[in-house]
C-alpha atoms as a PDB file:
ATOM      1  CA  UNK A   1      -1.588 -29.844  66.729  1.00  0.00           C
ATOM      2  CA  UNK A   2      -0.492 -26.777  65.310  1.00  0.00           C
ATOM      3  CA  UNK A   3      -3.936 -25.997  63.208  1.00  0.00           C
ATOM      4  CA  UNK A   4      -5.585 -26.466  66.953  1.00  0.00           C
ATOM      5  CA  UNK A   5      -3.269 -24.053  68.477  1.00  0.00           C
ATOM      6  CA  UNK A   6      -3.948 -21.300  65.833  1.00  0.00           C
ATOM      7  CA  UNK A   7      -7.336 -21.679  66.153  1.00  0.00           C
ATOM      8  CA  UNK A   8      -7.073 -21.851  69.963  1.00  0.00           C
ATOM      9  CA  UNK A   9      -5.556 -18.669  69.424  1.00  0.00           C
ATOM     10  CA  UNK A  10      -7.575 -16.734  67.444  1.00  0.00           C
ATOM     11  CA  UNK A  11     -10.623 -17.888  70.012  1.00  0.00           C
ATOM     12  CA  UNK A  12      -8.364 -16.754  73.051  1.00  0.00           C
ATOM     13  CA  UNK A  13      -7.478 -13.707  71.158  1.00  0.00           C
ATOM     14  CA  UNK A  14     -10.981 -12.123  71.054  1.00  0.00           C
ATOM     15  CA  UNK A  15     -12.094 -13.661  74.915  1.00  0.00           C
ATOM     16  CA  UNK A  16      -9.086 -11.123  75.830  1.00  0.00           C
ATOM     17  CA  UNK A  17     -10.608  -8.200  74.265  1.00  0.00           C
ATOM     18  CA  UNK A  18     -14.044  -9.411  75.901  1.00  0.00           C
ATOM     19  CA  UNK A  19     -12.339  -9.004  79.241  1.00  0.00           C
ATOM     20  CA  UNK A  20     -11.334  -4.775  78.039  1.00  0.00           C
ATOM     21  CA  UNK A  21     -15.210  -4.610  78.534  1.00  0.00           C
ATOM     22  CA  UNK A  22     -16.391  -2.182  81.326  1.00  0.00           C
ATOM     23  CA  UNK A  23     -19.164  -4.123  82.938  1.00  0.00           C
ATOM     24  CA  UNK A  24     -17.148  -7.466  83.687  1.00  0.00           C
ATOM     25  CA  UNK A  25     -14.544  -5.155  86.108  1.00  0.00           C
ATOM     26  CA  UNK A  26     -16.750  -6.234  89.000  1.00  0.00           C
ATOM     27  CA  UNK A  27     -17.177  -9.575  88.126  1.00  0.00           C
ATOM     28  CA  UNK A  28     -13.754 -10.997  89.414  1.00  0.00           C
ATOM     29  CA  UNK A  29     -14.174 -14.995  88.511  1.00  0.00           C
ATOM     30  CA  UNK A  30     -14.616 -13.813  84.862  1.00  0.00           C
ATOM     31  CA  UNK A  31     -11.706 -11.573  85.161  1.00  0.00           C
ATOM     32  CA  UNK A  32      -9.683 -14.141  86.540  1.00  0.00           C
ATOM     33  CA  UNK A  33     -10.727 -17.134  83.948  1.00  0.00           C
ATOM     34  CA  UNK A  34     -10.311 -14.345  80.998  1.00  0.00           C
ATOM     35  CA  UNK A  35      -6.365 -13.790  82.255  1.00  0.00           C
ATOM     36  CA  UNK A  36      -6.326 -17.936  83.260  1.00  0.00           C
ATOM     37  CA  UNK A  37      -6.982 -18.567  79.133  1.00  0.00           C
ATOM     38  CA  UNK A  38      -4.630 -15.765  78.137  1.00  0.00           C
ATOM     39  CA  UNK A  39      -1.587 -16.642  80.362  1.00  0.00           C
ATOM     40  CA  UNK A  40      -2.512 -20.236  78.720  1.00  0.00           C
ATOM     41  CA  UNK A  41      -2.404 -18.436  75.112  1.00  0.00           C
ATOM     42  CA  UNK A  42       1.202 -17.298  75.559  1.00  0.00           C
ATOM     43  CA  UNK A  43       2.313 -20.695  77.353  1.00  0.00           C
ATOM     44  CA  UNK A  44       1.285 -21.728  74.027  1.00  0.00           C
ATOM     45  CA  UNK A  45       3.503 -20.071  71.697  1.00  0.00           C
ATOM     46  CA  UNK A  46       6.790 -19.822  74.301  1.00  0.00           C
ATOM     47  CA  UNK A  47       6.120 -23.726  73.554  1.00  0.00           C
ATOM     48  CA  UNK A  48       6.452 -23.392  70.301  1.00  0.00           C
ATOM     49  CA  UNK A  49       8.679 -20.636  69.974  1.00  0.00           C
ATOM     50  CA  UNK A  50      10.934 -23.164  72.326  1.00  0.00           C
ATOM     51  CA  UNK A  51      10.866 -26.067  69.990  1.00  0.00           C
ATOM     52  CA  UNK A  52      11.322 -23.894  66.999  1.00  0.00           C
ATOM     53  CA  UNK A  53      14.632 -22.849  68.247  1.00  0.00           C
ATOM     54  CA  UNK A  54      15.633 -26.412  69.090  1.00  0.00           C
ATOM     55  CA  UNK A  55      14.749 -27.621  66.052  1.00  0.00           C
ATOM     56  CA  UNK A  56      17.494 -24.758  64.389  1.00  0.00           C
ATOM     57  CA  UNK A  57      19.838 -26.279  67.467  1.00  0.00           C
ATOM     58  CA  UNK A  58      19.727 -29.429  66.320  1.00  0.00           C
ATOM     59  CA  UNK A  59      19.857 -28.846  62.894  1.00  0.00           C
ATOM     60  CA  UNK A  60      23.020 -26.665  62.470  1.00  0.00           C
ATOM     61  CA  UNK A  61      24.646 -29.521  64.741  1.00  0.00           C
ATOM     62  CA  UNK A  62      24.234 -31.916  62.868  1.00  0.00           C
ATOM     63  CA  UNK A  63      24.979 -29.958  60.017  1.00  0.00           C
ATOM     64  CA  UNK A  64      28.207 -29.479  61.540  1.00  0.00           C
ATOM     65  CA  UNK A  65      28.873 -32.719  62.267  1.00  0.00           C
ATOM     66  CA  UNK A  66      28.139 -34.039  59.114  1.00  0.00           C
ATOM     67  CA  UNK A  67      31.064 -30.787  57.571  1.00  0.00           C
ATOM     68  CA  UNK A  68      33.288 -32.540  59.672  1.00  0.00           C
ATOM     69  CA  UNK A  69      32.971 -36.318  58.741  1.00  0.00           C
ATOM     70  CA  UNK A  70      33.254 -35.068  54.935  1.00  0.00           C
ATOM     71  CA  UNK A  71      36.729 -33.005  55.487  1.00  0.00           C
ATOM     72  CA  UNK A  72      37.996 -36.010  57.692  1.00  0.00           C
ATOM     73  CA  UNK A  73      37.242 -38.285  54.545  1.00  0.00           C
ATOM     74  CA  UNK A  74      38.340 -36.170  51.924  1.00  0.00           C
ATOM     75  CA  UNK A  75      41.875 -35.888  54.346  1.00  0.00           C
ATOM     76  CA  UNK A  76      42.499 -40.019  54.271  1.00  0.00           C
ATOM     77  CA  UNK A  77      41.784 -40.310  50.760  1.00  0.00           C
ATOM     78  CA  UNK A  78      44.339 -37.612  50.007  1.00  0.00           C
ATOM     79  CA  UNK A  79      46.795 -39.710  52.075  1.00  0.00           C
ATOM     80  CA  UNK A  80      45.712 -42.708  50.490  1.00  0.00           C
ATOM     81  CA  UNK A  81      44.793 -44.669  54.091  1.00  0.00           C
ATOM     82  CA  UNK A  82      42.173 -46.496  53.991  1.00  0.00           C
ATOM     83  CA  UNK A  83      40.114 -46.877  57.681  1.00  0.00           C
END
């Protein structure tokens, strides 16, 4: 998924800089397409960007949670309790 999406990209990329050409100004359907694929292009990497950051979520959570279920053991073994 993510080699399509970088190549999607770079393909959506250079249609955008196709649409900063003068004679498609009066040509509205291309116009409209050109900023369809790009608003598509950034939907794209807020995705991404989305899951990257719940992936870091998730991760220091259970990283924490894991912190805490090694100080509650080391706790009852210096009490000598056994669970």
């Amino acid at each position: 998924v993510y080699i399509w999406v970088i190549g999607s990209n770079l393909v959506l990329r250079c249609t955008w800089t196709y649409k900063l050409s003068a004679h498609l100004r009066h040509n509205y359907l291309t116009v409209f397409t050109i900023a369809a694929l790009e608003i598509f292009r950034r939907f794209q990497w807020i995705f991404f960007r989305v899951e990257n950051e719940w992936n870091k979520m998730n991760n220091k959570s259970h990283m924490q949670m894991s912190e805490m279920s090694n100080e509650e053991e080391k706790l009852l073994h210096s009490m000598n309790y056994n669970v």
